[in-house]
C-alpha atoms as a PDB file:
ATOM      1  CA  UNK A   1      -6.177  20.370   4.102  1.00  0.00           C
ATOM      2  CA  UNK A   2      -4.045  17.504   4.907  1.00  0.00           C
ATOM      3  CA  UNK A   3      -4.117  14.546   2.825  1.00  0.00           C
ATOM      4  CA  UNK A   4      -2.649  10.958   3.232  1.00  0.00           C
ATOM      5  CA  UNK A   5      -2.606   9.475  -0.554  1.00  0.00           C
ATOM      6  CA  UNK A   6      -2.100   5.856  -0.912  1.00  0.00           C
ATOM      7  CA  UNK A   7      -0.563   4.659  -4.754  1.00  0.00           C
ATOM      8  CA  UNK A   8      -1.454   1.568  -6.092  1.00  0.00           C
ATOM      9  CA  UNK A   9       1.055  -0.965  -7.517  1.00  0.00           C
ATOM     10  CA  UNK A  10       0.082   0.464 -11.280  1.00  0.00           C
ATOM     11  CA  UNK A  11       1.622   3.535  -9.886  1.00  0.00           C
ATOM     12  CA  UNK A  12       5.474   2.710 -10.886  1.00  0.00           C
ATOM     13  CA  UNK A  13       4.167  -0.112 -13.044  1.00  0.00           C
ATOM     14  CA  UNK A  14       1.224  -0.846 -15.808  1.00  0.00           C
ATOM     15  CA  UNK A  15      -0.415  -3.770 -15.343  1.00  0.00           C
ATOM     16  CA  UNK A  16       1.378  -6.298 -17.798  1.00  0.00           C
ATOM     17  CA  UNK A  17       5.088  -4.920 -17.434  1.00  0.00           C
ATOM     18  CA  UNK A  18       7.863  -6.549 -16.224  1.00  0.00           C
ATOM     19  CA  UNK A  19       9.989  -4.633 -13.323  1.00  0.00           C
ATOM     20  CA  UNK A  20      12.577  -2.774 -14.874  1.00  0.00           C
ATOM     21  CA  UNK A  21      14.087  -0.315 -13.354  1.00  0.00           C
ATOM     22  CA  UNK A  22      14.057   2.136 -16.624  1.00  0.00           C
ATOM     23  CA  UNK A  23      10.151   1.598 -16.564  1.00  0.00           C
ATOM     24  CA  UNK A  24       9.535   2.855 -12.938  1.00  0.00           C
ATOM     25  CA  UNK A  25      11.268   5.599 -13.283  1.00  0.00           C
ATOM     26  CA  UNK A  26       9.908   6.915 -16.281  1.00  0.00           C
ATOM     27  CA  UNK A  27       6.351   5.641 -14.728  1.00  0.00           C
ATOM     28  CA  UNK A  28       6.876   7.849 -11.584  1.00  0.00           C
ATOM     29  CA  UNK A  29       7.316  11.029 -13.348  1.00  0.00           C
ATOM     30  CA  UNK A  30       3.420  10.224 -14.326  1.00  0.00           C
ATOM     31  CA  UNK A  31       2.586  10.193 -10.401  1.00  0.00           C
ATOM     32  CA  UNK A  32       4.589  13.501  -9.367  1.00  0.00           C
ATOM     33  CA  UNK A  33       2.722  15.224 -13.105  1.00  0.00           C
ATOM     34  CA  UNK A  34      -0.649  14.235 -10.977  1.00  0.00           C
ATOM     35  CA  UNK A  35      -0.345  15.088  -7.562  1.00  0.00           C
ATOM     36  CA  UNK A  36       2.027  18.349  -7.990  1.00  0.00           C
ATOM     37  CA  UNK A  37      -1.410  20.590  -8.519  1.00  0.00           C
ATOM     38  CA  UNK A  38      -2.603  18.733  -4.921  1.00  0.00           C
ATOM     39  CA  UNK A  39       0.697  19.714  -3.270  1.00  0.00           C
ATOM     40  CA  UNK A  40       0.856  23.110  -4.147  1.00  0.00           C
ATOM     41  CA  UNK A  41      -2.341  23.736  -2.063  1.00  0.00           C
ATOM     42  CA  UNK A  42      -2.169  21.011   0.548  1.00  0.00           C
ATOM     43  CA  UNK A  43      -0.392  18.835   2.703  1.00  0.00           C
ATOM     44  CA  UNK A  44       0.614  15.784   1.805  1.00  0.00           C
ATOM     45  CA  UNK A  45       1.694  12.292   2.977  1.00  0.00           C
ATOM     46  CA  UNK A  46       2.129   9.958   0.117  1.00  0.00           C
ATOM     47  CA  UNK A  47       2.266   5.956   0.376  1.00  0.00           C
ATOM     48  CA  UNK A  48       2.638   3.051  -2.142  1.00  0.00           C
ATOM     49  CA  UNK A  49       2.758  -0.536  -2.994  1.00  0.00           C
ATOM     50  CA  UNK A  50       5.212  -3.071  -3.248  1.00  0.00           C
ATOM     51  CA  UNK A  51       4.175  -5.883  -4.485  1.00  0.00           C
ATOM     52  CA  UNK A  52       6.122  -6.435  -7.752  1.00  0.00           C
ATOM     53  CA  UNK A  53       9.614  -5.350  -6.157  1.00  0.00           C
ATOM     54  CA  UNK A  54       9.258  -7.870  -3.549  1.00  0.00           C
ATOM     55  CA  UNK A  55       8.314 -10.585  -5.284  1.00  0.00           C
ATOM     56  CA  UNK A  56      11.024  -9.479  -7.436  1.00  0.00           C
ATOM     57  CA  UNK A  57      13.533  -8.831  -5.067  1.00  0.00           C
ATOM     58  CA  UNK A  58      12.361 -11.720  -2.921  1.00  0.00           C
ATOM     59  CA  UNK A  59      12.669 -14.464  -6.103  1.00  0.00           C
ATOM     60  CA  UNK A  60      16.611 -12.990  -6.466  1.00  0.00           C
ATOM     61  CA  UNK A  61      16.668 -14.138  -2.917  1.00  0.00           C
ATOM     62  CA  UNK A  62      15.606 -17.574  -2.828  1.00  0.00           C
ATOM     63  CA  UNK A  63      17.298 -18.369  -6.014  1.00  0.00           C
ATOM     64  CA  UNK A  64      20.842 -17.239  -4.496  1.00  0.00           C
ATOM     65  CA  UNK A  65      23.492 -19.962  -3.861  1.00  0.00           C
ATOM     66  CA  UNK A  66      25.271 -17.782  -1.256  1.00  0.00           C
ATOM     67  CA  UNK A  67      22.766 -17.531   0.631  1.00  0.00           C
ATOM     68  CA  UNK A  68      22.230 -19.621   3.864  1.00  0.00           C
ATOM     69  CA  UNK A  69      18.964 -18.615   3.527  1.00  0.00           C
ATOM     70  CA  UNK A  70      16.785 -16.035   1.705  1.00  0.00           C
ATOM     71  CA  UNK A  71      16.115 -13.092   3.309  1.00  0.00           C
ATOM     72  CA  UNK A  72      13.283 -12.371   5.367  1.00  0.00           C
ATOM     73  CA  UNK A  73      10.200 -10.424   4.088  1.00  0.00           C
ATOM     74  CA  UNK A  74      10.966  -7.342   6.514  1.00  0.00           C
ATOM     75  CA  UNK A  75      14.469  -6.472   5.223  1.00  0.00           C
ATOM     76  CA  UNK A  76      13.343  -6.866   2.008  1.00  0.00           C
ATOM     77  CA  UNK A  77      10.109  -4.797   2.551  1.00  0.00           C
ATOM     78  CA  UNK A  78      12.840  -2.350   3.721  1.00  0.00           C
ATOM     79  CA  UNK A  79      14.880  -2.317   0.525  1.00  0.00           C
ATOM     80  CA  UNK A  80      11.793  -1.860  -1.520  1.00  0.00           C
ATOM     81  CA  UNK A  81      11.096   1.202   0.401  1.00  0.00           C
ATOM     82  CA  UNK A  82      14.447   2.834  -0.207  1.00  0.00           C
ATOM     83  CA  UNK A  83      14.072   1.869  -3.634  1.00  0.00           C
ATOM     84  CA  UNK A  84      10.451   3.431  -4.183  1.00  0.00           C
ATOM     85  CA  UNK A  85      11.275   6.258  -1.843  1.00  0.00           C
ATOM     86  CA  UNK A  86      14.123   7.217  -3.601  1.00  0.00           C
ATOM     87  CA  UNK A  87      12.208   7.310  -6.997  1.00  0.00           C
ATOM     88  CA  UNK A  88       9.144   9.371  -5.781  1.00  0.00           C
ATOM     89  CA  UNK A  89      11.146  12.060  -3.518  1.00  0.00           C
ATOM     90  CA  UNK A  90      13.468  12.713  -6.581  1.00  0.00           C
ATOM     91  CA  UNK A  91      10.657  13.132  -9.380  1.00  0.00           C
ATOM     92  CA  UNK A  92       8.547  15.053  -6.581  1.00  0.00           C
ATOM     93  CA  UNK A  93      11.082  17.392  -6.186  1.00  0.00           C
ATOM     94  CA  UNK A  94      11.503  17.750  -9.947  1.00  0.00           C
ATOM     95  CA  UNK A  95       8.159  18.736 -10.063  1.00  0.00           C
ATOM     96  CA  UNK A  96       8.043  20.731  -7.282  1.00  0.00           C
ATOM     97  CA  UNK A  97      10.695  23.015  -7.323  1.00  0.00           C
ATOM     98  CA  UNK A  98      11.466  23.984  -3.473  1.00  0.00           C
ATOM     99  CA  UNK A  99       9.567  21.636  -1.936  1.00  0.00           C
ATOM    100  CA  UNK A 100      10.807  19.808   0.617  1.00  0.00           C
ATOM    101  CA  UNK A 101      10.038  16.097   0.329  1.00  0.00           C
ATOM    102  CA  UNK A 102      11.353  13.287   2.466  1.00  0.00           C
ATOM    103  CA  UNK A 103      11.098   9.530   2.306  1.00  0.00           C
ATOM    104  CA  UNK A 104      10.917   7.916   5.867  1.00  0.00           C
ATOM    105  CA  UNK A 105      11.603   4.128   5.883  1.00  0.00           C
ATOM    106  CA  UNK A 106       8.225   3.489   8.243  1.00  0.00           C
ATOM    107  CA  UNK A 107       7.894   0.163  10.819  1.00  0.00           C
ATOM    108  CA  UNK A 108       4.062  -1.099  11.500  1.00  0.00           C
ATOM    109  CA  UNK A 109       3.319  -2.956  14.453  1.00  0.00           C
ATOM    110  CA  UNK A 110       1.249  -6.041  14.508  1.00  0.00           C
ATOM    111  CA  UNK A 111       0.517  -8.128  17.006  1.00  0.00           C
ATOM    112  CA  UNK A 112       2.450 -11.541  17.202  1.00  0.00           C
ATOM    113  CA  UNK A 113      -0.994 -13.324  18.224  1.00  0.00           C
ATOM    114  CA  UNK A 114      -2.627 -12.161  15.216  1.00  0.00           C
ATOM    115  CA  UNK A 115      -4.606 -15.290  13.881  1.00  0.00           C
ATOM    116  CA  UNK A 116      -3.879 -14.230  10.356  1.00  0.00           C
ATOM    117  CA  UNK A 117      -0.469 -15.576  11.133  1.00  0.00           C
ATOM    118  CA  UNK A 118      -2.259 -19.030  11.003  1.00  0.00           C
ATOM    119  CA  UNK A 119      -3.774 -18.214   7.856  1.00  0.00           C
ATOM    120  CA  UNK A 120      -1.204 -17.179   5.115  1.00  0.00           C
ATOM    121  CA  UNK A 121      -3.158 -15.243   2.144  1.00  0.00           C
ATOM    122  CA  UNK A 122      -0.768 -12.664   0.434  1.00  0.00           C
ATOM    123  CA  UNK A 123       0.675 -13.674  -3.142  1.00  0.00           C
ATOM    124  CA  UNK A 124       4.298 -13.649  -3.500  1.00  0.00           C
ATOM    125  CA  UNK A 125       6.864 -13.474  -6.240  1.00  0.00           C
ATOM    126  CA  UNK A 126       5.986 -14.912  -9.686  1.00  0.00           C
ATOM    127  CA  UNK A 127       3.713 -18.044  -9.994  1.00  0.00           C
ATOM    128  CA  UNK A 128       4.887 -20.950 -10.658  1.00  0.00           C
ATOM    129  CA  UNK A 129       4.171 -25.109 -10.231  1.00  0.00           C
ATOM    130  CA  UNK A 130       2.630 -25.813  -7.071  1.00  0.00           C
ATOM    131  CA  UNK A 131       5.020 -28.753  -6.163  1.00  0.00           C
ATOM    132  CA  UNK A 132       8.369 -26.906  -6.570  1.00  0.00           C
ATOM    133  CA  UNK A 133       7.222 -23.572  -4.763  1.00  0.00           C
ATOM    134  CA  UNK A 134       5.754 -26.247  -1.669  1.00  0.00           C
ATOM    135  CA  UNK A 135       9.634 -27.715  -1.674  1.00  0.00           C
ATOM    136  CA  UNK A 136      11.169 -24.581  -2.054  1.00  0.00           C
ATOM    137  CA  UNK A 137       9.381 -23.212   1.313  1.00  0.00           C
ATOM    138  CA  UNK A 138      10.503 -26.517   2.900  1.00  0.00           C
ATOM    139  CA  UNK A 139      14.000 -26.609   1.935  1.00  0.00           C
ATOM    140  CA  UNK A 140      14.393 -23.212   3.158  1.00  0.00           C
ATOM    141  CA  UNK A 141      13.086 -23.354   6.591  1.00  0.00           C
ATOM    142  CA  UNK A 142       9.994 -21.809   5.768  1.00  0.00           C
ATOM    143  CA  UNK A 143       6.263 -22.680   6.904  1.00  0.00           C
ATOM    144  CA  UNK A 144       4.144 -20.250   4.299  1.00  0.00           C
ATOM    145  CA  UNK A 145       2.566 -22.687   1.819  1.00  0.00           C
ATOM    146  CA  UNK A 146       1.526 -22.167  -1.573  1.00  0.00           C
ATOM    147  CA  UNK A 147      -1.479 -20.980  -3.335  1.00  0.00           C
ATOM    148  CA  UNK A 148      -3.551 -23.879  -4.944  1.00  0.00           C
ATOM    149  CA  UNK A 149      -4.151 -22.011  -8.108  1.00  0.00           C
ATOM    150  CA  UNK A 150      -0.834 -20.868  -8.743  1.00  0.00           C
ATOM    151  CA  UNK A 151       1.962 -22.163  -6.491  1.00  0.00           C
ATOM    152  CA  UNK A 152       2.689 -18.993  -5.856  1.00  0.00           C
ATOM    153  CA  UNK A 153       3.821 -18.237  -2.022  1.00  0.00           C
ATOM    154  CA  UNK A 154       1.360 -16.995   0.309  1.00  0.00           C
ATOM    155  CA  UNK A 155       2.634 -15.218   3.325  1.00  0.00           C
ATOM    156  CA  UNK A 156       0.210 -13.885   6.557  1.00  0.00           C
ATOM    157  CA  UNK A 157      -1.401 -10.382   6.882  1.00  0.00           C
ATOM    158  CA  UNK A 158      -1.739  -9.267  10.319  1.00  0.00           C
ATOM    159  CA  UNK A 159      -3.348  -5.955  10.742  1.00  0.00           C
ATOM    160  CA  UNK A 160      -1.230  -3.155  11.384  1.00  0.00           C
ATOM    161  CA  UNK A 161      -1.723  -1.730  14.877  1.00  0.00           C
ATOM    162  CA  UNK A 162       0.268   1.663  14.905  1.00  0.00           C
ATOM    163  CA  UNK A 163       3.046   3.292  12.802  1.00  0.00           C
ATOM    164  CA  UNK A 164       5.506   3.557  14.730  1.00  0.00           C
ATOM    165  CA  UNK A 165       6.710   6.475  12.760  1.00  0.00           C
ATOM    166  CA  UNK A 166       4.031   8.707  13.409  1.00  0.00           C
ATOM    167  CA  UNK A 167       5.219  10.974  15.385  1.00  0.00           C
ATOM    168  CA  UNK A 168       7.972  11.952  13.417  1.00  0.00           C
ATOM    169  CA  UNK A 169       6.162  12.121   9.920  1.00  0.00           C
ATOM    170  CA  UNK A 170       3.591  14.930  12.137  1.00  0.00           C
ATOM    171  CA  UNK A 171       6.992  16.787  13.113  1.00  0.00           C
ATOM    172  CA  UNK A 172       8.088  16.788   9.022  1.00  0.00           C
ATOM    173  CA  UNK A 173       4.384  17.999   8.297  1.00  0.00           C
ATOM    174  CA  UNK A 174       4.494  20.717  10.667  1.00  0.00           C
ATOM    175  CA  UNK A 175       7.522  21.956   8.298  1.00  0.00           C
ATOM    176  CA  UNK A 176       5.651  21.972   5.405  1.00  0.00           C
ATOM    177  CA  UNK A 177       7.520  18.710   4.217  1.00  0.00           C
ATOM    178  CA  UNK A 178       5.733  16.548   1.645  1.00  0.00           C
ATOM    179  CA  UNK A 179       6.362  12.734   3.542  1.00  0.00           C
ATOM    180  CA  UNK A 180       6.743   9.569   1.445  1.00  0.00           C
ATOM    181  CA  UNK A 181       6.281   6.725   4.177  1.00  0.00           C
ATOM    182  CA  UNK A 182       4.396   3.376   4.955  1.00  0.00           C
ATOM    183  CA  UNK A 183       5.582   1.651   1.822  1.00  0.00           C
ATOM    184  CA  UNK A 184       4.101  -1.559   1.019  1.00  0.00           C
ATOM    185  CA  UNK A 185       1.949  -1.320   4.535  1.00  0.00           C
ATOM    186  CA  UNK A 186       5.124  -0.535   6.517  1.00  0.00           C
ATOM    187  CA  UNK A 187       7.779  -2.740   8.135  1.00  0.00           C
ATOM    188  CA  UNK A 188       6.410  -5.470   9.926  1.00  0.00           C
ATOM    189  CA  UNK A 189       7.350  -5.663  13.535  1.00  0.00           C
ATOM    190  CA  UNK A 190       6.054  -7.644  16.691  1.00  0.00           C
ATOM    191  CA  UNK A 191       7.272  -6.619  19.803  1.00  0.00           C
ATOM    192  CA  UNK A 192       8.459  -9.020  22.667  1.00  0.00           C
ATOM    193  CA  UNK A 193      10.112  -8.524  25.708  1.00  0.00           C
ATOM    194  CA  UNK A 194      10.676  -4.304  25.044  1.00  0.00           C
ATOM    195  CA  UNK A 195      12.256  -5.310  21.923  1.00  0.00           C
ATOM    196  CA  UNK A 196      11.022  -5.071  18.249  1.00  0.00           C
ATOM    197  CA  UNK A 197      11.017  -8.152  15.989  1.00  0.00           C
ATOM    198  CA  UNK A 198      10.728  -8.421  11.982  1.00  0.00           C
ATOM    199  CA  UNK A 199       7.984 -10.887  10.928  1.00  0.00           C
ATOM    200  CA  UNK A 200       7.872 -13.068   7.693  1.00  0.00           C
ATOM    201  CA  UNK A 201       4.468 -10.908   7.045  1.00  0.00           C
ATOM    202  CA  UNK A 202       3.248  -8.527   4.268  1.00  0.00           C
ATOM    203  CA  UNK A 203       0.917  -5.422   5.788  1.00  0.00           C
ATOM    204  CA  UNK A 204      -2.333  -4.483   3.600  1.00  0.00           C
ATOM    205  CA  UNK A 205      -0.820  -0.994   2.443  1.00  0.00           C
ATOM    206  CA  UNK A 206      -4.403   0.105   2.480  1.00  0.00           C
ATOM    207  CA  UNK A 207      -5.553  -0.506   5.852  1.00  0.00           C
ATOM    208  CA  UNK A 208      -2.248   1.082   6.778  1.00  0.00           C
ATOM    209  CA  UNK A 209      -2.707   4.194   5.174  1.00  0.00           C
ATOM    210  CA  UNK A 210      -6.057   3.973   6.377  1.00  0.00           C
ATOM    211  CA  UNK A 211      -4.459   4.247  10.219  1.00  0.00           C
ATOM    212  CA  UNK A 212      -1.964   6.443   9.659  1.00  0.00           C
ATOM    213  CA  UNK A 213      -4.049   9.022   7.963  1.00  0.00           C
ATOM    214  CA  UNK A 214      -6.039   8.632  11.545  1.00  0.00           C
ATOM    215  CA  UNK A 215      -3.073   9.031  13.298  1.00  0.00           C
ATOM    216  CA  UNK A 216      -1.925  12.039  11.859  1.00  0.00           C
ATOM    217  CA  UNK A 217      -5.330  13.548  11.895  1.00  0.00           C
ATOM    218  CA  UNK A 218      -5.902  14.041   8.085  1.00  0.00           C
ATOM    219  CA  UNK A 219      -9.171  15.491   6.476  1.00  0.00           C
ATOM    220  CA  UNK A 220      -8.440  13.017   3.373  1.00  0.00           C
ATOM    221  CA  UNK A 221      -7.724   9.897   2.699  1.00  0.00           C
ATOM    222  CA  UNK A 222      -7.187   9.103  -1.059  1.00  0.00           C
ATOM    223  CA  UNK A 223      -7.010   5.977  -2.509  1.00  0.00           C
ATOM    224  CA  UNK A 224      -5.593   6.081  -5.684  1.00  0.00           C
ATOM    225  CA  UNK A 225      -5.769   2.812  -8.240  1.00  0.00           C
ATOM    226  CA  UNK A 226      -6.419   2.293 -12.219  1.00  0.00           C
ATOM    227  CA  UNK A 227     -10.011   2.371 -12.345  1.00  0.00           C
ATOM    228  CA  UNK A 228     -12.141   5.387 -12.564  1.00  0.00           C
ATOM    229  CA  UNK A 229     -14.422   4.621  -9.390  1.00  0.00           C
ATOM    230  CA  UNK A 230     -15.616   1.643  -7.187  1.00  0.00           C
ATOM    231  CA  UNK A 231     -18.200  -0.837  -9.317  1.00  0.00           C
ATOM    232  CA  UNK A 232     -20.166  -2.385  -6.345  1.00  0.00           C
ATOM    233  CA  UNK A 233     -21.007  -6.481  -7.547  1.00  0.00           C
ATOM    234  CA  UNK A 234     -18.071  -6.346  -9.980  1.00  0.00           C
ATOM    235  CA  UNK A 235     -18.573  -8.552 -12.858  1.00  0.00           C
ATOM    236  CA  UNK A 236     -22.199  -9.328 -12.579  1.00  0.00           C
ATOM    237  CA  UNK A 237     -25.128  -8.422 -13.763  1.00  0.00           C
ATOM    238  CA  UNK A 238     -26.033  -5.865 -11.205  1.00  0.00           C
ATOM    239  CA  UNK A 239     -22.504  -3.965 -11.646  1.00  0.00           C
ATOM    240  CA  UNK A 240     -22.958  -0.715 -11.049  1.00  0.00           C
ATOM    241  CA  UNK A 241     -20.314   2.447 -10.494  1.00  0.00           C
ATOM    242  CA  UNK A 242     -20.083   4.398  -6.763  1.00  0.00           C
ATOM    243  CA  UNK A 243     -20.063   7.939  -6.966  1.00  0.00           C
ATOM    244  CA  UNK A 244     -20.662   9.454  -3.796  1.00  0.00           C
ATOM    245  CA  UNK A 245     -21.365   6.814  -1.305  1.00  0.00           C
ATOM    246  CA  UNK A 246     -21.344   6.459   3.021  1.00  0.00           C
ATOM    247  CA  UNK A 247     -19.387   3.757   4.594  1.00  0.00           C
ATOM    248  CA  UNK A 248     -22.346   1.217   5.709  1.00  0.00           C
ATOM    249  CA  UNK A 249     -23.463   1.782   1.201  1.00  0.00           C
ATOM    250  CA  UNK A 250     -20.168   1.424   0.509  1.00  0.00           C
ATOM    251  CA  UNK A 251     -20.005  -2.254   2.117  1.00  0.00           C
ATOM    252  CA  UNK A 252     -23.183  -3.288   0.834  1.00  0.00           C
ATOM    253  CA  UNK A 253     -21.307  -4.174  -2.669  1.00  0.00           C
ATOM    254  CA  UNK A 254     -19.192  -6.906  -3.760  1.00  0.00           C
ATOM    255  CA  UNK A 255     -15.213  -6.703  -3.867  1.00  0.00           C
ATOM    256  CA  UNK A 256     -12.652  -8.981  -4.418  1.00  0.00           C
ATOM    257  CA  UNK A 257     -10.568  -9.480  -1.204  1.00  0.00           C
ATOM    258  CA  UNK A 258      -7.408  -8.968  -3.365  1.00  0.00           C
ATOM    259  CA  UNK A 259      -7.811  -5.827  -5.172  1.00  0.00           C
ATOM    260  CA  UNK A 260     -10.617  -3.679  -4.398  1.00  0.00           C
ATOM    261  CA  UNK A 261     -12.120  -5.401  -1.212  1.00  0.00           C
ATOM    262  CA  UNK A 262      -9.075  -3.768   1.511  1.00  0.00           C
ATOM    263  CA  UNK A 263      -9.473  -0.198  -0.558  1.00  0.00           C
ATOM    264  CA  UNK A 264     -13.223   0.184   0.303  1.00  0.00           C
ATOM    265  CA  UNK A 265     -12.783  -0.930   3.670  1.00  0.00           C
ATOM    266  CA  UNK A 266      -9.816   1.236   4.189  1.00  0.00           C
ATOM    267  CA  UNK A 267     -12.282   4.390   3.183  1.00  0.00           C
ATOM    268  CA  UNK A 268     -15.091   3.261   4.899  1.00  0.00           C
ATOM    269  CA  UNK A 269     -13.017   2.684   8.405  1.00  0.00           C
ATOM    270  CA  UNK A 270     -11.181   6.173   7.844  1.00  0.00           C
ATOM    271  CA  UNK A 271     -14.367   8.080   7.458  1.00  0.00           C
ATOM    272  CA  UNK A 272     -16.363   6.211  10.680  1.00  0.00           C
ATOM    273  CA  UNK A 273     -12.956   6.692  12.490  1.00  0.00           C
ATOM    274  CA  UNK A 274     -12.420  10.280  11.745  1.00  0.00           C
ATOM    275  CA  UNK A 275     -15.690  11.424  10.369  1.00  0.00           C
ATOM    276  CA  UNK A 276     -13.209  13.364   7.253  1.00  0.00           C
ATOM    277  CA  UNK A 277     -13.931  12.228   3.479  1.00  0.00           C
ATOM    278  CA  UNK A 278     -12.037   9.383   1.455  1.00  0.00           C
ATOM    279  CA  UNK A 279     -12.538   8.781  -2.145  1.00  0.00           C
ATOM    280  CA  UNK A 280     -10.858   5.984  -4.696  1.00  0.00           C
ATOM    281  CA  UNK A 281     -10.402   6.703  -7.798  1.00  0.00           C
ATOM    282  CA  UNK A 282      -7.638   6.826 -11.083  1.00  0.00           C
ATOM    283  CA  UNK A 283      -4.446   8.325 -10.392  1.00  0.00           C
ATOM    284  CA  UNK A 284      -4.373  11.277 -13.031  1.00  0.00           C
ATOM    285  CA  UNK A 285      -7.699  12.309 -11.794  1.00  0.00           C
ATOM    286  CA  UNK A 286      -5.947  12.956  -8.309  1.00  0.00           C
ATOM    287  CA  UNK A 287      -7.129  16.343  -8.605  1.00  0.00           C
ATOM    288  CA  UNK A 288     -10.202  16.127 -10.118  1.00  0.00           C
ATOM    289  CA  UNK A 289     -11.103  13.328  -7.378  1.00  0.00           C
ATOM    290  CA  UNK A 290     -10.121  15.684  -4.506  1.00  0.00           C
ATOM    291  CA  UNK A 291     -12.415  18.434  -5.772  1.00  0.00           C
ATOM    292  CA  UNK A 292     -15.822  16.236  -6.467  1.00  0.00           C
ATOM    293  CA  UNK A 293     -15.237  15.788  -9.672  1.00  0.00           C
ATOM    294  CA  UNK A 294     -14.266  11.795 -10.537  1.00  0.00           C
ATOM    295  CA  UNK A 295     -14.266   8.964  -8.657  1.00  0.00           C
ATOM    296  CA  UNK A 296     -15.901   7.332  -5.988  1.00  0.00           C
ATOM    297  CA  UNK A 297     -16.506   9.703  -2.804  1.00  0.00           C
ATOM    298  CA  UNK A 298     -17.152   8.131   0.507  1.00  0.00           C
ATOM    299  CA  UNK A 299     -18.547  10.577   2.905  1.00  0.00           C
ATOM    300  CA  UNK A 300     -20.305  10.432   6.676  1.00  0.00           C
ATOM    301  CA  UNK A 301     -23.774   8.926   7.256  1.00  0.00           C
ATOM    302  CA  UNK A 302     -25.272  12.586   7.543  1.00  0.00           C
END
């Protein structure tokens, strides 16, 4: 069986810890311990967040005096995948002893008339006061504005059209090679005139896993997070866990648009695209999840 597995940002770090370096890698060893058992049986494509090494890496940026000014999103999105690549293909291959694992530095394309280009919504970097984050973007050419609540900056998510990629990652699967690509949602790119272009833009990682496991015709798409299963209406009253669900059920609960909201629709498009299973669920049940036996399962309208 082929299966695309998507990490969430817990993966590398607990929620709470600061970005060290020393703390990811020890963390990854964690992520190779649970998906070694689903590797030695089937074939795997394995993507992950970003979002506290960008923010990270993009604060370092905008805080540098040498710097004309800070670099943009896509080279950084870049860096962050070498960086996480690097850490998951070398404690994958400690764990899997012959194995061959690569990590493929992945582009996404979007479309430059995407209207969510009009309507920044991703968090970036660290909170902090409204007012100086607001003069920061304008004293450094940029027109993302800040969130209300937190002054954080907030950046556009276009949806990701194709991986540009995919062909190759299909050619490494074909070898038996264990692919780490799509980090963060890929690279984004908009392309003009026959050429590509990098885009101030962050991809939902989700929804891109979510097409590339189409595009390389997997059976599975797992989404794995720090949460046992999907509660539909979250935090009311009527909460209530998803255990084996079908993509029009799966919708019918409430998710918050930053966390859970792109990982259900990410199943629920896979399995009406594909008509193959998806499941979310806790990352050292990766096995258990696979076989029917923890998290959420979202499955065909039969």
């Amino acid at each position: 069986m082929r299966i695309v597995i998507t990490l969430g940002g817990n993966a590398l770090l607990w929620r709470g810890e600061g970005p060290d370096a020393e703390l990811q890698r020890a963390n990854v060893v964690r992520v190779a311990t649970a998906l070694a058992p689903l590797a030695h049986d089937h074939d795997l494509v394995l993507t992950h967040g970003n979002g506290p090494q960008l923010g990270l890496l993009a604060g370092e940026s905008a805080a540098d005096p040498a710097l004309s000014a800070p670099y943009p999103l896509d080279l950084l999105g870049a860096q962050t995948q070498g960086l996480i690549g690097s850490l998951l293909a070398r404690a994958l291959r400690d764990a899997l002893p012959g194995r061959r694992v690569a990590a493929l530095v992945t582009h996404t394309l979007v479309r430059g008339d995407d209207p969510a280009f009009d309507r920044p919504t991703k968090p970036v970097g660290r909170p902090r006061p409204r007012r100086p984050a607001q003069s920061l973007a304008r004293g450094r050419g940029r027109q993302d504005t800040g969130d209300p609540g937190t002054g954080r900056r907030l950046v556009p998510s276009p949806a990701p059209e194709r991986i540009l990629e995919t062909e190759s990652i299909r050619e490494l699967l074909a070898t038996g090679t264990l692919v780490v690509c799509s980090g963060g949602g890929g690279i984004p790119v908009t392309a003009e005139g026959g050429l590509l272009h990098g885009t101030e833009a962050i991809v939902d990682k989700d929804l891109a896993a979510a097409l590339l496991a189409e595009d390389v015709k997997a059976d599975f798409l797992l989404i794995l997070t720090d949460v046992p299963n999907v509660y539909a209406h979250y935090g009311t009253p009527d909460q209530r866990p998803l255990l084996d669900v079908t993509p029009a059920g799966l919708r019918e609960g409430r998710y918050a648009e930053g966390s859970m909201g792109p990982k259900t629709e990410a199943a629920a498009r896979f399995v009406e695209h594909t008509g193959g299973l998806a499941a979310i669920g806790c990352l050292d049940a990766a096995y258990e999840i696979v076989h029917g036996r923890s998290g959420t399962l979202v499955r065909p309208d039969m």
